[in-house]
PDB file of N, CA and C in Angstrom:
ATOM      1  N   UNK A   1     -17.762  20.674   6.398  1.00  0.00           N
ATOM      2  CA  UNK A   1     -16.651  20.049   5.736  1.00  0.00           C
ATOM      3  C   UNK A   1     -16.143  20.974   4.639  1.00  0.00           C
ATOM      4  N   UNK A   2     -14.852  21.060   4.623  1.00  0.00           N
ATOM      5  CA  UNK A   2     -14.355  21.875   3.772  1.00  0.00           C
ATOM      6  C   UNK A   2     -13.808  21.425   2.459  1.00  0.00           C
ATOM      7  N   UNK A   3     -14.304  21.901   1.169  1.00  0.00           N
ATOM      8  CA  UNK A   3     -13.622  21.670  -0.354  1.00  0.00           C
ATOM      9  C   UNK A   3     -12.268  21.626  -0.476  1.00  0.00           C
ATOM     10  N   UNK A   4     -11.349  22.671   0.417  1.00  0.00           N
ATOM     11  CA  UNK A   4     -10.262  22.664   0.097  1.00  0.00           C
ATOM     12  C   UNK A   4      -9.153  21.594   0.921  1.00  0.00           C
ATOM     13  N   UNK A   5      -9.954  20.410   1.718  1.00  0.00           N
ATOM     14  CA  UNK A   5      -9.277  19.558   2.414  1.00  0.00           C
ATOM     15  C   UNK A   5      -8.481  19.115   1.676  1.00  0.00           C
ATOM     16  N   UNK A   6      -7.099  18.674   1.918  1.00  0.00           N
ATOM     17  CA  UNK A   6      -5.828  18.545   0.892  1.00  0.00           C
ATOM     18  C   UNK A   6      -5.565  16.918   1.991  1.00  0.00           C
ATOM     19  N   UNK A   7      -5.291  16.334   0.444  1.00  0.00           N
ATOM     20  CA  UNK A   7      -4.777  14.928   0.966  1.00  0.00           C
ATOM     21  C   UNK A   7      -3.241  14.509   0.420  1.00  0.00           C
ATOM     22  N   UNK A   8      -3.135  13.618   1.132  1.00  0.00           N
ATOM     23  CA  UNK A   8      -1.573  13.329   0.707  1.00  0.00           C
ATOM     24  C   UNK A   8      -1.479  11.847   0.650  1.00  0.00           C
ATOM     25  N   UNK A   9      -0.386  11.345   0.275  1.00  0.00           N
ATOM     26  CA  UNK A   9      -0.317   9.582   0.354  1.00  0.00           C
ATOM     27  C   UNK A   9       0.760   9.569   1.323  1.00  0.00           C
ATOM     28  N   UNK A  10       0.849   7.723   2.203  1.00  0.00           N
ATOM     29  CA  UNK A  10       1.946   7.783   3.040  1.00  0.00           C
ATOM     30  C   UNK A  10       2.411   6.688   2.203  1.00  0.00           C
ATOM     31  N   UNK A  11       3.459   5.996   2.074  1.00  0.00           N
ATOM     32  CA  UNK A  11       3.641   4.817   1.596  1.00  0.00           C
ATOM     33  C   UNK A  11       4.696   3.951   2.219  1.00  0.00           C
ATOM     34  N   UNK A  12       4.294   2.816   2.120  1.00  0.00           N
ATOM     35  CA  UNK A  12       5.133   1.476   2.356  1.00  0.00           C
ATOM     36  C   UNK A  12       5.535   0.623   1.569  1.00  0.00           C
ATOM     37  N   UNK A  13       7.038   0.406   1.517  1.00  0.00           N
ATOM     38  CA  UNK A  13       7.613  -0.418   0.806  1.00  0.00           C
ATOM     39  C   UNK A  13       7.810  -1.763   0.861  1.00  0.00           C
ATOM     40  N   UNK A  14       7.734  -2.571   0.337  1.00  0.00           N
ATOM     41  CA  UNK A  14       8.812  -3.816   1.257  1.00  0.00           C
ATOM     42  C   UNK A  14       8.923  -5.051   0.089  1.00  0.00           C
ATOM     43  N   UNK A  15      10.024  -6.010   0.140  1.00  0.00           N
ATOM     44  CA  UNK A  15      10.144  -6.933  -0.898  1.00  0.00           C
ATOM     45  C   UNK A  15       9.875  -8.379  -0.354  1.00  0.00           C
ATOM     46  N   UNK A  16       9.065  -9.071  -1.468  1.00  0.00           N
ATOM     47  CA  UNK A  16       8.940 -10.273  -1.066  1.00  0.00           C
ATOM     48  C   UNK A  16      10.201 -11.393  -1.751  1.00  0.00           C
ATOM     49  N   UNK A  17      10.249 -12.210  -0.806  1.00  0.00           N
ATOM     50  CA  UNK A  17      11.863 -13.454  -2.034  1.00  0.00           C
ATOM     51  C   UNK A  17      11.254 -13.726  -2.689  1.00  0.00           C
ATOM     52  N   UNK A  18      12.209 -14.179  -3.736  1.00  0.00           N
ATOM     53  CA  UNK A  18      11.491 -15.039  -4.767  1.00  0.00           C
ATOM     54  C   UNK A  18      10.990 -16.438  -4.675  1.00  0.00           C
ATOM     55  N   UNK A  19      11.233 -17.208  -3.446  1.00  0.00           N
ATOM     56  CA  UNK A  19      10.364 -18.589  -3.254  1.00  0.00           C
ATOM     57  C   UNK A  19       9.560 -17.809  -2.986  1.00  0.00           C
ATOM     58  N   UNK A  20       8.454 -16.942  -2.805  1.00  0.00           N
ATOM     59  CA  UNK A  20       7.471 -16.674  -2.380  1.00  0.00           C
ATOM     60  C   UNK A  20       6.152 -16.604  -3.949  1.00  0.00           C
ATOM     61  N   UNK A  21       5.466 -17.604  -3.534  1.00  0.00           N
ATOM     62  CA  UNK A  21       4.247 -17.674  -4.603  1.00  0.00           C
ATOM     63  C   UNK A  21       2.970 -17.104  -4.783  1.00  0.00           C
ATOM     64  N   UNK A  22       2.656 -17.399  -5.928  1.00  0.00           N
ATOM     65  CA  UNK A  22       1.744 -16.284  -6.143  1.00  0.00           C
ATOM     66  C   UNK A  22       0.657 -16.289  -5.534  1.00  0.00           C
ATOM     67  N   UNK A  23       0.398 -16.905  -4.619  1.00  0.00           N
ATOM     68  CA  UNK A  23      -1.061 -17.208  -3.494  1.00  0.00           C
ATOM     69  C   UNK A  23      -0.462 -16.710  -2.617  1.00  0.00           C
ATOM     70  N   UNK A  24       0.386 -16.592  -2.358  1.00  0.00           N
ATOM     71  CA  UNK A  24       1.233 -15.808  -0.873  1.00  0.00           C
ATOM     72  C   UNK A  24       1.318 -14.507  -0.659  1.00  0.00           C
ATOM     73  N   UNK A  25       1.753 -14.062  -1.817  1.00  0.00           N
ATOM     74  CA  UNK A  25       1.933 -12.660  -1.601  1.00  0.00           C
ATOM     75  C   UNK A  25       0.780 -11.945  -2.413  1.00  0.00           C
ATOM     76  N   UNK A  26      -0.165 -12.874  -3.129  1.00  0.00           N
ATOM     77  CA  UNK A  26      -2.003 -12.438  -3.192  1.00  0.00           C
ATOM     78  C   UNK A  26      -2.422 -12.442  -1.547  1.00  0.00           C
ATOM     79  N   UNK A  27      -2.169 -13.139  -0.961  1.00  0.00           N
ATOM     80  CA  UNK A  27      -2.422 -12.944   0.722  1.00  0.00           C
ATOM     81  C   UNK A  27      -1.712 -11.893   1.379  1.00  0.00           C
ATOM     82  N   UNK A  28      -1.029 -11.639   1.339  1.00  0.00           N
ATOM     83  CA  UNK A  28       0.208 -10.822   2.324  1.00  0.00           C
ATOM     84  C   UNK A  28      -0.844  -9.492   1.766  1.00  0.00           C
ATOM     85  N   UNK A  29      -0.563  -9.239   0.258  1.00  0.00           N
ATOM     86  CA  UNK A  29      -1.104  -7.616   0.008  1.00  0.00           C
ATOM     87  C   UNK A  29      -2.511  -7.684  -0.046  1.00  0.00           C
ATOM     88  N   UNK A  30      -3.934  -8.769   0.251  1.00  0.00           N
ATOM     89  CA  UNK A  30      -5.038  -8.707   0.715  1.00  0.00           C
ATOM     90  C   UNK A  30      -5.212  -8.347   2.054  1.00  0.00           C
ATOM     91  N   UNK A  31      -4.323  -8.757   2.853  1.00  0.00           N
ATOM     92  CA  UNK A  31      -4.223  -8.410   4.662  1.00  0.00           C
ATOM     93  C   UNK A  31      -4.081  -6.879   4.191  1.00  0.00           C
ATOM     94  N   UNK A  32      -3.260  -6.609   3.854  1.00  0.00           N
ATOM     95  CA  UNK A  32      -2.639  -5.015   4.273  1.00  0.00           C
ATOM     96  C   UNK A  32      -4.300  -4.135   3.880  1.00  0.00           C
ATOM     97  N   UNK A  33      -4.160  -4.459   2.573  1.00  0.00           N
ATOM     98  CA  UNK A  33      -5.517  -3.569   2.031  1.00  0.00           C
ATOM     99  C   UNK A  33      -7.106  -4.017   3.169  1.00  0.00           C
ATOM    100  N   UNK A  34      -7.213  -5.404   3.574  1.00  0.00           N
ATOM    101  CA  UNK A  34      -8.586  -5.498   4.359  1.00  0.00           C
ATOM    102  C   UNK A  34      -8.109  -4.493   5.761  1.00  0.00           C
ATOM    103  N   UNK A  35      -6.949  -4.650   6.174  1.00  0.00           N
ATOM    104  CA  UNK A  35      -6.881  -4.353   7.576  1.00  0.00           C
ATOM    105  C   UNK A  35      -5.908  -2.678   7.574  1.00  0.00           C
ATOM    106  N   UNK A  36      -5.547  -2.663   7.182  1.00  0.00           N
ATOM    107  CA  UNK A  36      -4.639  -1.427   7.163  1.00  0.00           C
ATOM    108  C   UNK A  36      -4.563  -0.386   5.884  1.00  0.00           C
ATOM    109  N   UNK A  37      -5.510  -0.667   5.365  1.00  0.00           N
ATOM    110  CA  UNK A  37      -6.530   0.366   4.034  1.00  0.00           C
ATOM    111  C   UNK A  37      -5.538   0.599   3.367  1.00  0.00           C
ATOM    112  N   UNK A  38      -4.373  -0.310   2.795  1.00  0.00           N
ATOM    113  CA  UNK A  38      -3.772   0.181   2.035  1.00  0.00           C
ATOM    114  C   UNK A  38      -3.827   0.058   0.312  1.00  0.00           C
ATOM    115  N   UNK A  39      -3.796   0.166  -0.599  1.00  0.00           N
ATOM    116  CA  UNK A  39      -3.639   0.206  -1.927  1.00  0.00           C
ATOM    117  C   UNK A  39      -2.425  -0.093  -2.768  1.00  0.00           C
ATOM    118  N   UNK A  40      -2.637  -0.301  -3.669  1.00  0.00           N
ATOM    119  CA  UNK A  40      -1.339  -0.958  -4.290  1.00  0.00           C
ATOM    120  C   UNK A  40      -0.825   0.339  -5.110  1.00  0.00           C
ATOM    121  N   UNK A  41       0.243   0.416  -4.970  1.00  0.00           N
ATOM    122  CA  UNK A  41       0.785   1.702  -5.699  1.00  0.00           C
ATOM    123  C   UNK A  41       1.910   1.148  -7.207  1.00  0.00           C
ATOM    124  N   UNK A  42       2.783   0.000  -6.567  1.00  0.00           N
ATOM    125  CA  UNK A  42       3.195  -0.264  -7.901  1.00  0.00           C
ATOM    126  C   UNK A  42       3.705  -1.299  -7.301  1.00  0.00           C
ATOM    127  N   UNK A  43       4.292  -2.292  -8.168  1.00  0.00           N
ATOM    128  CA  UNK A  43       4.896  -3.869  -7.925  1.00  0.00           C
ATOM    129  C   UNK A  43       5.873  -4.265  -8.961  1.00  0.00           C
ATOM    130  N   UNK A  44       6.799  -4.328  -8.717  1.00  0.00           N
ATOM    131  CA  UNK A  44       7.916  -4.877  -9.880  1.00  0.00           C
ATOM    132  C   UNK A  44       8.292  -6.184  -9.776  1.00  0.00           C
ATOM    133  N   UNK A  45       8.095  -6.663 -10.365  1.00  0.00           N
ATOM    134  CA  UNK A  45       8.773  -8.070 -10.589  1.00  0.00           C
ATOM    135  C   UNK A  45      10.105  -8.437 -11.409  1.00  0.00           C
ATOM    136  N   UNK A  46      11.068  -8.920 -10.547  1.00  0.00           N
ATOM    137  CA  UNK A  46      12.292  -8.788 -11.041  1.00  0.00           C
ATOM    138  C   UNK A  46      12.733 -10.248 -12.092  1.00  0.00           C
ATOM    139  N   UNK A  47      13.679 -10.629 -12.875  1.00  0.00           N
ATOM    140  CA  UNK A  47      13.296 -11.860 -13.561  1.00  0.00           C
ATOM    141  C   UNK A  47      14.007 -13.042 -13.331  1.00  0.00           C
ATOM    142  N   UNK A  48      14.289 -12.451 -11.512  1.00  0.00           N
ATOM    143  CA  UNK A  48      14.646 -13.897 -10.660  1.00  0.00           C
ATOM    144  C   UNK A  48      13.927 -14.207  -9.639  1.00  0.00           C
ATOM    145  N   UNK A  49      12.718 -13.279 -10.060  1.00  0.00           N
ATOM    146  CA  UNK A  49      10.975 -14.055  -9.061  1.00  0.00           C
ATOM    147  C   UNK A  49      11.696 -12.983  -7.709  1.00  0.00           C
ATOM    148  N   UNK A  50      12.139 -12.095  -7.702  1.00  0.00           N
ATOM    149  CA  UNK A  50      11.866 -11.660  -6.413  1.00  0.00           C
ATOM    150  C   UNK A  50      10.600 -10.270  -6.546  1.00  0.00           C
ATOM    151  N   UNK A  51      10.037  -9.695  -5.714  1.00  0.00           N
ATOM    152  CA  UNK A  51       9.141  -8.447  -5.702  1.00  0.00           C
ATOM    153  C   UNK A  51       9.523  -7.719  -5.028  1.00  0.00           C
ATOM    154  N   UNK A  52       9.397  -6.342  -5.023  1.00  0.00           N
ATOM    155  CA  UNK A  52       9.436  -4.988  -4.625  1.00  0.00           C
ATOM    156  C   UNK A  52       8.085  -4.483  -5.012  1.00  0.00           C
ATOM    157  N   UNK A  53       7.306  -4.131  -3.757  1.00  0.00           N
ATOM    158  CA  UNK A  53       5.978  -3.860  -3.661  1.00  0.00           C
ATOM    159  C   UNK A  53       6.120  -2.096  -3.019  1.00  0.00           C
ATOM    160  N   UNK A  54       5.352  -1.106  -3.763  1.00  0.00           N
ATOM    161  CA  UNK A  54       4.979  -0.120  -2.894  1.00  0.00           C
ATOM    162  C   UNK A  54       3.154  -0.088  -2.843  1.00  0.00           C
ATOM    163  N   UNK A  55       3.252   0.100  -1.427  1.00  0.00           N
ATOM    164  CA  UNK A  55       1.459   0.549  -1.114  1.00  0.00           C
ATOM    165  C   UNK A  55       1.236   1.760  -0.800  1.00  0.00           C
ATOM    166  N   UNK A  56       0.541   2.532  -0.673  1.00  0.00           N
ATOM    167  CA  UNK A  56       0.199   3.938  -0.536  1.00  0.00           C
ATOM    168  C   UNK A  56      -1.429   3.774   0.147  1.00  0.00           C
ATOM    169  N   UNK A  57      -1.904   4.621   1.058  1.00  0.00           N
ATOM    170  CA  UNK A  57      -2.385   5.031   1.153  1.00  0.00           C
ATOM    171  C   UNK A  57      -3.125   6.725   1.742  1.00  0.00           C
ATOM    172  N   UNK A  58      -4.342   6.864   1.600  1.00  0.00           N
ATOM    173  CA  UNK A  58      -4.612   8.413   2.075  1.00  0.00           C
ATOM    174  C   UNK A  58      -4.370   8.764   3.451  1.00  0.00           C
ATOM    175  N   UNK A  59      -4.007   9.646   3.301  1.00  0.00           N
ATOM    176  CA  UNK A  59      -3.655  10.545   4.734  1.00  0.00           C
ATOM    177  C   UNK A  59      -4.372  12.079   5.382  1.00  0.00           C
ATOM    178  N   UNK A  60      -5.803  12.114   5.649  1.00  0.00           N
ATOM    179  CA  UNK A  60      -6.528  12.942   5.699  1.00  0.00           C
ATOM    180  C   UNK A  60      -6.039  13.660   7.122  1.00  0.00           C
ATOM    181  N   UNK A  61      -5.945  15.120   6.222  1.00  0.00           N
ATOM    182  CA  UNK A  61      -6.011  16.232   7.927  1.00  0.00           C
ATOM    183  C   UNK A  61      -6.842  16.066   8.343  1.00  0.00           C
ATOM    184  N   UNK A  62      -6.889  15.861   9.512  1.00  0.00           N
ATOM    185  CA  UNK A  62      -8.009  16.605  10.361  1.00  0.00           C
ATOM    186  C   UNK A  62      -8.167  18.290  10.957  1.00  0.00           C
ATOM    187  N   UNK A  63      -9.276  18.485  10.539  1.00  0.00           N
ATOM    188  CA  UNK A  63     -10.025  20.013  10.610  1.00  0.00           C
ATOM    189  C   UNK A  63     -10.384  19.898  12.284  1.00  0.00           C
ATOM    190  N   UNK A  64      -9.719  20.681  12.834  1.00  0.00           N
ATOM    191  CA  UNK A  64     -10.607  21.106  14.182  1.00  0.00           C
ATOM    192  C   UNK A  64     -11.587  22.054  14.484  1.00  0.00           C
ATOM    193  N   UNK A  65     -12.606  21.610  14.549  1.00  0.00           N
ATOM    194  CA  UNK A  65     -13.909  21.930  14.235  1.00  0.00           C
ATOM    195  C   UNK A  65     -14.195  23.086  15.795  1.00  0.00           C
ATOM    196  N   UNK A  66     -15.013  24.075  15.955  1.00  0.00           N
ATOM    197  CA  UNK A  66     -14.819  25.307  17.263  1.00  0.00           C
ATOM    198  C   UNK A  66     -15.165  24.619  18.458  1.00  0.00           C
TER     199      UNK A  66
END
C-alpha cells in the first residue's frame, strides 16, 4: 500500500421542502450515511424551513497491483 495514495471527495447535493421535519430528514441523511457512506458536508437552513444539504464522500484510487 502506498503513502502517497491521493483521495478526493465526490459530492451530492439536494434540498429538502420546508414541510419536511426534523425526524424526516434525520432519516433521509441516516439512510445515505448507513447505506451509501456518505457524510455530511454542510446544511443550510433557510428561514422559511426549507434545506439545502451537501454530502461528500471519499473517493479512493485504486492501485493496480502486478
Amino acid at each position: 500500500m502506498s503513502s502517497s495514495r491521493s483521495s478526493a471527495y465526490e459530492y451530492r447535493e439536494f434540498a429538502l421542502p420546508r414541510d419536511t421535519s426534523r425526524d424526516v430528514a434525520r432519516s433521509v441523511l441516516t439512510e445515505y450515511a448507513e447505506y451509501g457512506h456518505w457524510e455530511l458536508a454542510r446544511l443550510r437552513l433557510y428561514p422559511d424551513g426549507r434545506r439545502r444539504v451537501w454530502l461528500r464522500r471519499r473517493v479512493l484510487k485504486v492501485e493496480r497491483t502486478a
